[in-house]
Protein backbone atom coordinates (compact mmCIF):
# COMPACT_ATOMS: atom_id res chain seq x y z
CA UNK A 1 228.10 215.06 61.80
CA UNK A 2 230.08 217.20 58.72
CA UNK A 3 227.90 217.72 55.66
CA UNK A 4 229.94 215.96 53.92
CA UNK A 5 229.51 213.83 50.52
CA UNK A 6 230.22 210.16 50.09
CA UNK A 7 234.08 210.07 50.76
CA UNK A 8 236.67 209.07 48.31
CA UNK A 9 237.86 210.97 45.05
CA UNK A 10 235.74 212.81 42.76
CA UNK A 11 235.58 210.01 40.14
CA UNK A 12 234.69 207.38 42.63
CA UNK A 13 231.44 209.72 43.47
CA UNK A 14 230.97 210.12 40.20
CA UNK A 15 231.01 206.61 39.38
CA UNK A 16 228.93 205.76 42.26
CA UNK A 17 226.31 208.14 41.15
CA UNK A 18 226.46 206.26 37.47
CA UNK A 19 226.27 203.04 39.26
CA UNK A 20 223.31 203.77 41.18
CA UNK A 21 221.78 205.18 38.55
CA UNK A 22 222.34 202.87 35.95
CA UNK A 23 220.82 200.01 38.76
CA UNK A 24 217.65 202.42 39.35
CA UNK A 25 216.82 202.56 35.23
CA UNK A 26 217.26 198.04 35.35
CA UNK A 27 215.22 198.13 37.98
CA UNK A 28 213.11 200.44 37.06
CA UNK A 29 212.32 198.55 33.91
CA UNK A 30 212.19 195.03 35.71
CA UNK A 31 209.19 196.29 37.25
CA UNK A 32 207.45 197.31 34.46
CA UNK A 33 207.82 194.41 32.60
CA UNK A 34 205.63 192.90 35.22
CA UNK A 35 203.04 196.33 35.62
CA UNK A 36 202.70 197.43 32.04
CA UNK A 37 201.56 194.12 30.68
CA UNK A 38 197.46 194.07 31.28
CA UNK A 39 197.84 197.33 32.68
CA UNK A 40 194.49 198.78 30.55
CA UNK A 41 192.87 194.96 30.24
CA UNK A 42 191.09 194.87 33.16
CA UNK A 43 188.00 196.70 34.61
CA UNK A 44 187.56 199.24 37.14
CA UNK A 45 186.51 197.93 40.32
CA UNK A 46 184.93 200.30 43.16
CA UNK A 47 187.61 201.68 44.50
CA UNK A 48 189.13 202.70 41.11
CA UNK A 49 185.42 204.08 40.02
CA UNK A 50 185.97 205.95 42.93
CA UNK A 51 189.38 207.58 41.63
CA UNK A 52 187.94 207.94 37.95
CA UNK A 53 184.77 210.33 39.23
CA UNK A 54 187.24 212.24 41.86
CA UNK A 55 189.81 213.49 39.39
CA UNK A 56 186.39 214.83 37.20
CA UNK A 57 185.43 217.15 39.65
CA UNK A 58 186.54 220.97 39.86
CA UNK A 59 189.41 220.83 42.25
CA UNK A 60 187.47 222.59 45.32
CA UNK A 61 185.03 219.74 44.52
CA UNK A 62 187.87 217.13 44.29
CA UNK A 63 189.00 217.91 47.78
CA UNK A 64 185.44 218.25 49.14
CA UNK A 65 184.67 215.11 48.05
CA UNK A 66 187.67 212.88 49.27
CA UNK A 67 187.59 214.30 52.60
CA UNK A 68 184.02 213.82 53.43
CA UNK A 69 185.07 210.21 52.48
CA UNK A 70 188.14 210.01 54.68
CA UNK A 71 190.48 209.99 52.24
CA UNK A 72 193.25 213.16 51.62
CA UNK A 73 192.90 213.86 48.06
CA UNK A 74 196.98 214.05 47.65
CA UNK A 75 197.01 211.36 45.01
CA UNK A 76 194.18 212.36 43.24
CA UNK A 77 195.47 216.03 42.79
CA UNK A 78 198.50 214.31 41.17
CA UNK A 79 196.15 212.60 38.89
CA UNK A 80 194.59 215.52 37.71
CA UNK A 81 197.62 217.44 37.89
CA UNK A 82 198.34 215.63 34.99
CA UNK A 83 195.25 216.30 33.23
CA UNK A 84 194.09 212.25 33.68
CA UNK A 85 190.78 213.31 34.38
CA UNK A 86 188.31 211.13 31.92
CA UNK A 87 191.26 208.93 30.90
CA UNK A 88 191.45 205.08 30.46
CA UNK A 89 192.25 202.35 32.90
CA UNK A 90 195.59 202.47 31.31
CA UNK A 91 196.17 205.98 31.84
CA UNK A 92 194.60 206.24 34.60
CA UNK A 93 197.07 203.01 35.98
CA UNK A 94 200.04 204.28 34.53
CA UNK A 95 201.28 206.25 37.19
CA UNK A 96 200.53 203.91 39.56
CA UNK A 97 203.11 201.27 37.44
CA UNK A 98 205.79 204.10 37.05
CA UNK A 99 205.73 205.59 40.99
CA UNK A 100 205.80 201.42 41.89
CA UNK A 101 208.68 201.07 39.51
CA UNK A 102 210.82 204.13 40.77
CA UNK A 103 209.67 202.53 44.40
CA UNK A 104 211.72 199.07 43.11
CA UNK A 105 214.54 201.40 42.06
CA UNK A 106 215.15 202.95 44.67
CA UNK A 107 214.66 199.87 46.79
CA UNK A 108 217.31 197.96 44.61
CA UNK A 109 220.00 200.88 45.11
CA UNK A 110 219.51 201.02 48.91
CA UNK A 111 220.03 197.40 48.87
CA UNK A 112 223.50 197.76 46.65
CA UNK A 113 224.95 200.58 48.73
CA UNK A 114 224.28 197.90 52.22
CA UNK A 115 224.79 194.48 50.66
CA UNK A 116 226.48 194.94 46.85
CA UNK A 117 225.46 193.66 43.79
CA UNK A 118 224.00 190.52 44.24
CA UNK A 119 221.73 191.75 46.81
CA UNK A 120 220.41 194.22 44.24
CA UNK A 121 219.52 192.04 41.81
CA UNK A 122 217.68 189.83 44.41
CA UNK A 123 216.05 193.16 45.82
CA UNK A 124 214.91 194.23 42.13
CA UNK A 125 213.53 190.01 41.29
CA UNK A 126 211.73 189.81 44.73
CA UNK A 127 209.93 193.71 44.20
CA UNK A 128 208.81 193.29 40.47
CA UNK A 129 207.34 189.92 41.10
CA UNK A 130 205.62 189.92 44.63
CA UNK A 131 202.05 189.88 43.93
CA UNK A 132 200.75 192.32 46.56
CA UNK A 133 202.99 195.37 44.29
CA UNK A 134 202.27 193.68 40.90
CA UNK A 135 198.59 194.33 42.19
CA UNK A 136 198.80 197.86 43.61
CA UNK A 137 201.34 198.95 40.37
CA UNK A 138 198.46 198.56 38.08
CA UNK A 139 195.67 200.02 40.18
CA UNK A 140 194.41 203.61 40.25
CA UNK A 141 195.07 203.84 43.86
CA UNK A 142 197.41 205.65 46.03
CA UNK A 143 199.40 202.67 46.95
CA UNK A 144 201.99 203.16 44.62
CA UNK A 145 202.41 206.51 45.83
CA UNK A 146 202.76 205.63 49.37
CA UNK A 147 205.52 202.88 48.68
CA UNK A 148 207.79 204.95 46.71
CA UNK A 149 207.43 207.84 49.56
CA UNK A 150 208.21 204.45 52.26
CA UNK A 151 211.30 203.77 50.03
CA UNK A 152 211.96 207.76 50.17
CA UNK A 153 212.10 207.57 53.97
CA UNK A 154 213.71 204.76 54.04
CA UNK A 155 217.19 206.20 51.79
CA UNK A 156 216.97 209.13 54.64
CA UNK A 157 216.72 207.35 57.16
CA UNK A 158 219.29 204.13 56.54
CA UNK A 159 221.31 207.19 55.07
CA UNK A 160 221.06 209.07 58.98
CA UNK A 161 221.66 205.15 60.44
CA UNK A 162 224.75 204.71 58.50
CA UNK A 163 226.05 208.44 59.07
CA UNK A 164 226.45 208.35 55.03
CA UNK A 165 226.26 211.30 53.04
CA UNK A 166 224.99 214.80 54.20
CA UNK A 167 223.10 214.01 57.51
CA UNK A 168 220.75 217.47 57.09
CA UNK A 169 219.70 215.99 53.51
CA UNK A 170 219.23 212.66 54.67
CA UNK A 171 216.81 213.93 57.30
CA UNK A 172 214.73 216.42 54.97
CA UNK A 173 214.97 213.19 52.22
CA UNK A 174 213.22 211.23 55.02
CA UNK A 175 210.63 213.53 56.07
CA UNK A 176 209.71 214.19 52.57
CA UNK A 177 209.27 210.70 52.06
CA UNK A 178 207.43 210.04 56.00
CA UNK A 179 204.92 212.82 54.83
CA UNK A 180 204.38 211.93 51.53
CA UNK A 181 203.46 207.95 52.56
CA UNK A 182 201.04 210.02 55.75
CA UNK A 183 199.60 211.83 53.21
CA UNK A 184 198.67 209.47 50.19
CA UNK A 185 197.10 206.93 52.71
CA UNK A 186 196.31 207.53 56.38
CA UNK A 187 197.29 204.33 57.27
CA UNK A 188 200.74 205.19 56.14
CA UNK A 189 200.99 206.61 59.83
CA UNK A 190 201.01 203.36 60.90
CA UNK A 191 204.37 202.33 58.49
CA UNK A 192 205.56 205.69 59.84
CA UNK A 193 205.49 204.90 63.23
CA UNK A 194 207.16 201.46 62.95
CA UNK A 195 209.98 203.24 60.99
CA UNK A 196 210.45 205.76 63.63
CA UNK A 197 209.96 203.51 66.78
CA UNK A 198 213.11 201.30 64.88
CA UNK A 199 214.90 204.13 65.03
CA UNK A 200 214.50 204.83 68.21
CA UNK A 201 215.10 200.75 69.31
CA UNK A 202 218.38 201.16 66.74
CA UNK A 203 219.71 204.09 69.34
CA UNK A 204 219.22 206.72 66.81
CA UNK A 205 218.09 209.26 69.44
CA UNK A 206 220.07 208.07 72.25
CA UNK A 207 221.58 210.75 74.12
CA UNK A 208 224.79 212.02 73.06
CA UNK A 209 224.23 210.22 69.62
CA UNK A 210 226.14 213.06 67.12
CA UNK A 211 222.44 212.85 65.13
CA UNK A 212 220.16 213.37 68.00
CA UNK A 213 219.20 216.95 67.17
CA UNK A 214 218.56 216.11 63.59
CA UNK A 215 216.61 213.05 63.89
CA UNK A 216 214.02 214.77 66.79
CA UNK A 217 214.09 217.73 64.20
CA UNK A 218 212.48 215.37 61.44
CA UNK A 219 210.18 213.25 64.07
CA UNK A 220 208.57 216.32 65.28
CA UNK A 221 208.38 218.20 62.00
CA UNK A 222 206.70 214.75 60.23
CA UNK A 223 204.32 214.32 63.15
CA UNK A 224 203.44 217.86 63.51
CA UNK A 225 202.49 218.33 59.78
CA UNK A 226 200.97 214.81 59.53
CA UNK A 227 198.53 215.37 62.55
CA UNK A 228 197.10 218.52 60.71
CA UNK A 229 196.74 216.83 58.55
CA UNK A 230 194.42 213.84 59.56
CA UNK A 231 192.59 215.96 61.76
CA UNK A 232 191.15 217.06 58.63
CA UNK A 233 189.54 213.83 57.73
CA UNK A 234 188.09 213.37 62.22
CA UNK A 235 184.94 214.40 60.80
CA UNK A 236 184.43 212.13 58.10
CA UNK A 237 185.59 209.18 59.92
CA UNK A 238 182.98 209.57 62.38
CA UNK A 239 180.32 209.99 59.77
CA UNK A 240 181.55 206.88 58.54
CA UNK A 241 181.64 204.64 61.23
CA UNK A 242 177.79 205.82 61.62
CA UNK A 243 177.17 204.06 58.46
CA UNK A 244 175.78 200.59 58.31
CA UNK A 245 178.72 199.73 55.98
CA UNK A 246 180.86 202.26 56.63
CA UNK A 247 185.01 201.74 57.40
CA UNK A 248 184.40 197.82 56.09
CA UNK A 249 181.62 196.81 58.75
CA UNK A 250 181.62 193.31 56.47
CA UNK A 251 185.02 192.63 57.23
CA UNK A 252 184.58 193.13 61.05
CA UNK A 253 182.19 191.14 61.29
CA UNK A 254 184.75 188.15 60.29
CA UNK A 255 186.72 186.42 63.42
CA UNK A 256 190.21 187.82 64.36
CA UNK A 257 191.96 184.65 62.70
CA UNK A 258 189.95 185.04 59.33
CA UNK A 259 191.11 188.60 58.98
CA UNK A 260 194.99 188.07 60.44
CA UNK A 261 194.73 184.67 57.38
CA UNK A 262 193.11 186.76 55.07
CA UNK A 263 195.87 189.93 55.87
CA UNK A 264 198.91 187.58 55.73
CA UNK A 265 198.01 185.83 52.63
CA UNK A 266 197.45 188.55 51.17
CA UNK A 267 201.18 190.18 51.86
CA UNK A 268 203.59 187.29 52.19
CA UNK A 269 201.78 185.07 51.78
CA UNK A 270 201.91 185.34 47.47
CA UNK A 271 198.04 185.17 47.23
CA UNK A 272 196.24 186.58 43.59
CA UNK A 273 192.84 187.22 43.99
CA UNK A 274 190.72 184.68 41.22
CA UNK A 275 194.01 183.03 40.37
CA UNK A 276 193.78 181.17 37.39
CA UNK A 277 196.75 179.15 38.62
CA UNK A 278 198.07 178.72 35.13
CA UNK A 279 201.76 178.96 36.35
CA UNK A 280 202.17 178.23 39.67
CA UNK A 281 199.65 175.73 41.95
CA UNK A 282 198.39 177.31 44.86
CA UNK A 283 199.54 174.64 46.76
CA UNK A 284 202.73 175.71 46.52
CA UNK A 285 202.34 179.25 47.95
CA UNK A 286 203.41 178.34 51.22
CA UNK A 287 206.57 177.01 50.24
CA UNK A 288 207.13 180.74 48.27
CA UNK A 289 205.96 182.20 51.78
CA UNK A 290 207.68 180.62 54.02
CA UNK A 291 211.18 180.64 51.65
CA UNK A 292 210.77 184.35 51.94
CA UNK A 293 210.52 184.06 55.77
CA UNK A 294 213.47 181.99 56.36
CA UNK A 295 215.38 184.46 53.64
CA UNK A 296 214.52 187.73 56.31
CA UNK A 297 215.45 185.69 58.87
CA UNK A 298 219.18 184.51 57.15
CA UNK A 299 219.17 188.55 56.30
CA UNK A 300 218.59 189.47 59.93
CA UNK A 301 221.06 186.30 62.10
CA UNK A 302 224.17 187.14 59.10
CA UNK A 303 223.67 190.68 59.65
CA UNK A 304 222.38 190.88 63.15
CA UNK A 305 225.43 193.42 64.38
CA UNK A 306 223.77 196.08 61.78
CA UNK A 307 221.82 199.02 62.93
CA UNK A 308 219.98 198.74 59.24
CA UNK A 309 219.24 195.45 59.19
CA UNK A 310 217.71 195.69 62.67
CA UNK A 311 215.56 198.78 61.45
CA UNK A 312 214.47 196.88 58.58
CA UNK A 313 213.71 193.84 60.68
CA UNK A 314 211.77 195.97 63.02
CA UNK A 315 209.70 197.87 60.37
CA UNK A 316 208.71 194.61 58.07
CA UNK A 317 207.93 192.74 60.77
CA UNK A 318 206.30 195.28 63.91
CA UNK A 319 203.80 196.88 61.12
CA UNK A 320 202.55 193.69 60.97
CA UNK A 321 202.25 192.95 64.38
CA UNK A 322 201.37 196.53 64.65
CA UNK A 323 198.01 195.96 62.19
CA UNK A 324 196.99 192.60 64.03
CA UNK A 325 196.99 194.59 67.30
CA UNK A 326 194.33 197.25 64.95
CA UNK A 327 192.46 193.99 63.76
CA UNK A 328 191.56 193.37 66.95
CA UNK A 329 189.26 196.49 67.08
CA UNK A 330 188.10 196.80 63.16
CA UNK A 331 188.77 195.71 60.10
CA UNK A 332 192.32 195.70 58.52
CA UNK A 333 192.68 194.67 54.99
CA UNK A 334 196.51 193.60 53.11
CA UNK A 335 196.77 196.75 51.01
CA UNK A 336 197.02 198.90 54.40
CA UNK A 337 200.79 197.31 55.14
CA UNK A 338 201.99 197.40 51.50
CA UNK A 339 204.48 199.84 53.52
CA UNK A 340 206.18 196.99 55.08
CA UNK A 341 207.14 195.33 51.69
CA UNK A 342 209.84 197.66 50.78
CA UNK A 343 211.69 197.01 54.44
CA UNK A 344 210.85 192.77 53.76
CA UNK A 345 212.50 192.79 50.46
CA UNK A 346 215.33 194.57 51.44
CA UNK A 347 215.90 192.29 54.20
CA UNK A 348 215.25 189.07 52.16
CA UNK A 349 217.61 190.03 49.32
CA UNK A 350 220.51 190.33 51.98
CA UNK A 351 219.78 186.90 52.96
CA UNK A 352 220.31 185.76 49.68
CA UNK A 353 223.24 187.76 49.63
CA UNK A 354 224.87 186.26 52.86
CA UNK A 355 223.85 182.86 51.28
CA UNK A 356 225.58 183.47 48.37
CA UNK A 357 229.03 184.77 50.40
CA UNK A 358 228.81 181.90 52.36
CA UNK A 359 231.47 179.43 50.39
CA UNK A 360 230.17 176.09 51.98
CA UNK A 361 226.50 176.95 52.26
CA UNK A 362 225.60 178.24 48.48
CA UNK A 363 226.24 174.89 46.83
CA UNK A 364 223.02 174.43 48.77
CA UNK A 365 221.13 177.30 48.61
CA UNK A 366 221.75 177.47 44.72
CA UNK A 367 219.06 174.93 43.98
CA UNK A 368 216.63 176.19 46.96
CA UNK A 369 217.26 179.91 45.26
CA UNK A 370 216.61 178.64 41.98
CA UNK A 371 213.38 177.21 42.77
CA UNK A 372 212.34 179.83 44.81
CA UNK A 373 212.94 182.38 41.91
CA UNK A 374 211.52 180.44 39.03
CA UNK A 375 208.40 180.24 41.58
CA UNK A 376 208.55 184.15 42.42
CA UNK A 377 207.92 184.60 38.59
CA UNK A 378 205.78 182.26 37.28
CA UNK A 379 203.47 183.17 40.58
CA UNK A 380 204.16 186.99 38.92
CA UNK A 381 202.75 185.87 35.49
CA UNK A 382 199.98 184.21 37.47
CA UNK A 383 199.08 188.00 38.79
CA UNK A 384 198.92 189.31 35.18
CA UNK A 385 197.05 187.07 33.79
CA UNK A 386 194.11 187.01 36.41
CA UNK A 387 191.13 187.94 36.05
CA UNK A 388 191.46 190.04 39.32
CA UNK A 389 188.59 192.63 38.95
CA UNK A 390 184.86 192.12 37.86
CA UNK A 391 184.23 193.06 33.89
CA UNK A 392 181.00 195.16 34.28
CA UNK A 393 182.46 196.07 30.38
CA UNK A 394 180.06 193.25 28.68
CA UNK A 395 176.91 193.79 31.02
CA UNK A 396 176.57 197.60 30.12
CA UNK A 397 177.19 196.67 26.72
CA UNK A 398 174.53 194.29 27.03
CA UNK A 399 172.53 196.74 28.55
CA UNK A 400 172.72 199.68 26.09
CA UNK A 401 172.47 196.85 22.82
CA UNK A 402 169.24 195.13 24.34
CA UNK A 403 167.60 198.59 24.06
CA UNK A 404 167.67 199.73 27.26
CA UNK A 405 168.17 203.52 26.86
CA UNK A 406 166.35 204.99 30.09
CA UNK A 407 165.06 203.52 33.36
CA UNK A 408 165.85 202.48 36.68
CA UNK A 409 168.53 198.91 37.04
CA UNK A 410 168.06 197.39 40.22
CA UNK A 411 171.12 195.50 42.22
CA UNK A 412 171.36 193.69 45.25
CA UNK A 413 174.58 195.11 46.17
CA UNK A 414 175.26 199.33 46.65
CA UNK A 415 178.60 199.23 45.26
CA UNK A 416 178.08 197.37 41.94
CA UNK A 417 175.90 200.61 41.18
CA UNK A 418 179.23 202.67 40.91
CA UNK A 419 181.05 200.03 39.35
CA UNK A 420 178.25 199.60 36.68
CA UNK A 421 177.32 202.79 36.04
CA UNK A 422 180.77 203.73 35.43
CA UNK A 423 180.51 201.82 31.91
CA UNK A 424 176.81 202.86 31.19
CA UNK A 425 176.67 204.54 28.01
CA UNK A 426 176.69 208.43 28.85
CA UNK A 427 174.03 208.55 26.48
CA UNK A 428 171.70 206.80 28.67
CA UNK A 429 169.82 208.10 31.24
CA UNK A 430 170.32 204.94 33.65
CA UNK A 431 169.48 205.39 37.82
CA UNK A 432 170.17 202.80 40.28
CA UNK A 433 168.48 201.17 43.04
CA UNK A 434 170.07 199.01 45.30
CA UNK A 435 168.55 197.24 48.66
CA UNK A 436 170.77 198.74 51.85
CA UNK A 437 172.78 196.07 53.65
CA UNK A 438 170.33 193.91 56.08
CA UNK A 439 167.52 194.06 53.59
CA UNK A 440 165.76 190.68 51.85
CA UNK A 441 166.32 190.38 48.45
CA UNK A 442 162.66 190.56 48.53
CA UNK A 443 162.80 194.14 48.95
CA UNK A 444 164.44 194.79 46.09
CA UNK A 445 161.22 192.57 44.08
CA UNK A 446 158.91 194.62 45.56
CA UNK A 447 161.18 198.15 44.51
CA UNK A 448 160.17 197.15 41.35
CA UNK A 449 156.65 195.30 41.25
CA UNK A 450 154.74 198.71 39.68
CA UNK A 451 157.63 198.68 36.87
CA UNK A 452 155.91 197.47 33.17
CA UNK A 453 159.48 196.14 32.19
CA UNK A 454 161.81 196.11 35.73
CA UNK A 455 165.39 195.08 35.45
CA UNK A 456 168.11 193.46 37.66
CA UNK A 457 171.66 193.05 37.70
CA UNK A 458 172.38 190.77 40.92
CA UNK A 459 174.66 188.36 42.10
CA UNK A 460 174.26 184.69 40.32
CA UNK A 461 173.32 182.63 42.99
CA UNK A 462 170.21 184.72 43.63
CA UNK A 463 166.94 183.37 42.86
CA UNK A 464 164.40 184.85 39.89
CA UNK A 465 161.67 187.55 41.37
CA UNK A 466 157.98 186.64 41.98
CA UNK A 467 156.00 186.68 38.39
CA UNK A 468 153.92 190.41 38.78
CA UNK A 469 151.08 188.81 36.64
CA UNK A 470 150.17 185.64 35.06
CA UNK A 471 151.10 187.02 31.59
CA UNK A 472 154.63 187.75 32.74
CA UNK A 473 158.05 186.84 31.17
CA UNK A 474 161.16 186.50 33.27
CA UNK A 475 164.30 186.61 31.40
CA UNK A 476 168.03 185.75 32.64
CA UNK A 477 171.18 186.40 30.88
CA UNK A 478 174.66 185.12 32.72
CA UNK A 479 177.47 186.77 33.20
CA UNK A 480 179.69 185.22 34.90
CA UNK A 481 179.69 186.06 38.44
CA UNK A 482 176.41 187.80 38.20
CA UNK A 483 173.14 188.20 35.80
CA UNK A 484 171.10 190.17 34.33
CA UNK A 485 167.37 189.62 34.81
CA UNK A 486 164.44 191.28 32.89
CA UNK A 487 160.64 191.25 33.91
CA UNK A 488 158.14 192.18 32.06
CA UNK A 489 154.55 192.20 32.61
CA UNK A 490 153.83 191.06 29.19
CA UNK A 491 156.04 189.77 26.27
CA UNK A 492 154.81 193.38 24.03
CA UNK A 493 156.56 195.42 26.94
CA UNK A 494 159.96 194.09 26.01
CA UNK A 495 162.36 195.71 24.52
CA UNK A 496 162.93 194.93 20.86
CA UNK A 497 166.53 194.34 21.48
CA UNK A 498 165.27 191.34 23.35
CA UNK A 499 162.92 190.23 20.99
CA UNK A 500 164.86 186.79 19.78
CA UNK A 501 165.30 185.79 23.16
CA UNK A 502 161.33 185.54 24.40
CA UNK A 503 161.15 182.42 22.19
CA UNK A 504 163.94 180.81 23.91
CA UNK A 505 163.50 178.72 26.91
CA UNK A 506 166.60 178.64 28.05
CA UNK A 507 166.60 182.53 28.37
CA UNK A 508 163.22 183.02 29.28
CA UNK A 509 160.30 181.69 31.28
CA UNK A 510 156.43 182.00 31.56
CA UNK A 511 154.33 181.01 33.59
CA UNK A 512 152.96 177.49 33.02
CA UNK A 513 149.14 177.73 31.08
């Protein structure tokens, strides 16, 4: 195929290139309306710890680091790049909310150039409000990343499909983009794949095909790069799967169904971790689910004669199949097919679309859209305001206030030991001792039974420790989801931030005389 341009006069190219970006910018800023709000508000949970005290290394260790932990440390170079290391959760999030927006720009032009203007506006709704990307815009994670590389790939590839444009562009646009999503998560291989094996199903390779040379040319150059790539991290991974709770051993552990319910709810099926449900009743969830189902499916039967629409077809739904097939072997978790959503959109706002065209059936589908949108968002606002992460923010508070300056904190799970000593005062001079997974909680008692004044942070449902001598106090202080627990051989060892509490009985116990 000619390099060629879009065809058609200057000044329609020009106003094309006004259109589309003039659609990216509303898009653009849809989406933030629904990332920036909260953005800093809540916590850092583990995996965001993890980002925090990556970026704060030198860069040799930086890259050290995230390998020997399976991870390629492409996001977090962009992260310090931009000099984010010891920033905020906002900062920190904020380029996580701007990569998702451009992702739901990009997404909303692709679906204007294929379906016009009302399937734009339904691409940009369904993208800012779907939980699973209100979620991963406003985490320090690579996510974000990965899904505006997907949409990347994606304008190269529908661009190679629909022999628009210059062909040698498209292809480098969509091997930029193929890479990118390989290298901010591995599992982006997987999204990868499905992309390319559409492709391939669409007849993009077929012999004699004008862009046969060109798309082999970007296959092999993606998969050659991206497999140097991951061998890089064979290492780690094995090291890891030697772990007792290494590559999510608790999730494994789960039956198939659990983790294919968990995995779908999670994706389309509008789920928000600790929803408050202030907006939208979960009850209703699997109407939004299953109106975004029967939406891809109107996409796919109106346009079912389109090479695109069967490549998008084949991408949002195979990677799913594709990761059911993994869960079958290990543990799979929702944020590994955030890659599909893009593709699912897409395809569900060209079902509205063909609703919409349709003169006899969108006196009908007006009220079913209606509903279904006003659901989309309130289900959106439901996202922002829940409390989705842990607020260790209050316990280390508590912590440093109550006078404790120096010593050991014991947990009963490893993780909370990152999560908490993220927010310890840097003052302090605070270790951690946590029991490894299989172990009694009564191992983590006797950890600290030769401690004068031992203290816990542990999950709320566990029990108090054994009294160490008849002149001991135990004191509990809730926190929500977990508690902190002093013990103290006698009532002089405690702390004097603590004091006014010994008196209280709620608070604190003694043995009976």
């Amino acid at each position: 195929m000619a390099d060629s341009a879009y065809t058609g006069s200057a000044d329609t190219g020009a106003r094309a290139v006004r259109s589309d970006v003039g659609l990216f910018l509303a898009a653009f800023a849809v989406c933030l309306l629904f990332r920036l709000p909260a953005l800093g508000d809540l916590a850092f949970w583990y995996d965001e710890v993890m980002t925090a005290d990556a970026i704060a290394k030198s860069w040799s260790g930086m890259a050290w680091e995230r390998l020997s932990q399976g991870h390629l440390p492409t996001y977090f170079a962009v992260l310090k790049g931009f000099g984010l290391s010891g920033g905020s959760e906002f900062m920190l999030r904020l380029p996580s909310a701007l990569l998702d927006g451009a992702a739901g720009g990009l997404v909303a032009v692709m679906a204007n150039r294929i379906g016009g203007t009302v399937s734009a506006i339904a691409a940009a709704s369904l993208y800012a409000t779907l939980p699973i990307l209100i979620i991963y815009g406003q985490e320090a994670r690579p996510y974000a990343l990965q899904l505006l590389c997907v949409a990347l790939a994606m304008q190269g590839q529908i661009g190679l499909l629909r022999r628009e444009g210059s062909a040698p562009g498209n292809a480098r646009l969509a091997t930029l983009g193929a890479l990118g999503s390989i290298l901010a998560i591995p599992a982006g291989a997987v999204i990868v794949a499905m992309q390319h094996l559409a492709v391939l199903a669409c007849g993009g390779v077929r012999k004699g095909a004008p862009e046969r040379r060109i798309w082999l040319r970007h296959m092999a150059t993606t998969w050659l790069i991206a497999a140097l790539a991951l061998m890089s991290l064979y290492p780690s991974v094995l090291f890891q799967a030697g772990r007792p709770e290494g590559l999510m051993k608790w999730q494994a552990a789960t039956s198939l169904s659990v983790r294919i319910k968990g995995v779908l709810q999670g994706t389309y099926g509008f789920r928000v971790p600790e929803d408050l449900d202030r907006y939208w009743p979960p009850s209703f969830n699997a109407a939004l689910m299953w109106s975004l189902f029967a939406l891809m499916a109107i996409g796919l039967i109106a346009n079912r004669r389109s090479l695109v629409h069967r490549y998008l077809a084949i991408v949002a739904i195979g990677t799913f199949v594709a990761f059911m097939g993994v869960a079958a072997f290990t543990a799979v978790t929702g944020r590994y097919l955030i890659g599909m959503m893009p593709a699912a959109v897409m395809l569900a706002a060209f079902g509205v679309g063909a609703l919409l065209a349709n003169g006899r059936a969108r006196w009908f589908a007006l009220p079913w859209l209606a509903l279904f949108g006003a659901g989309l968002v309130l289900q959106g606002l439901d996202t922002l305001a829940a409390p989705r992460k842990y607020d260790w923010r209050p316990v280390a508070r508590f912590l440093h206030d109550a006078g404790f300056r120096q010593g050991v904190v014991h947990t009963d799970v490893d993780v909370f030991r990152r999560e908490l000593g993220h927010y310890v005062d840097k003052a302090d001079t605070v270790a951690f001792r946590a029991i490894s997974p299989g172990e009694s909680i009564d191992a983590l008692w006797r950890k600290a039974s030769d401690q004068p004044v031992a203290w816990f942070v542990v999950s709320a449902w566990r029990g108090s420790p054994p009294m160490p001598t008849s002149e001991a106090v135990v004191c509990t202080w809730p926190f929500g989801k977990m508690k902190v627990m002093m013990v103290a051989r006698d009532r002089a060892g405690a702390p004097d931030g603590v004091r006014n509490d010994l008196a209280d009985p709620r608070i604190c116990t003694a043995p009976a005389a």
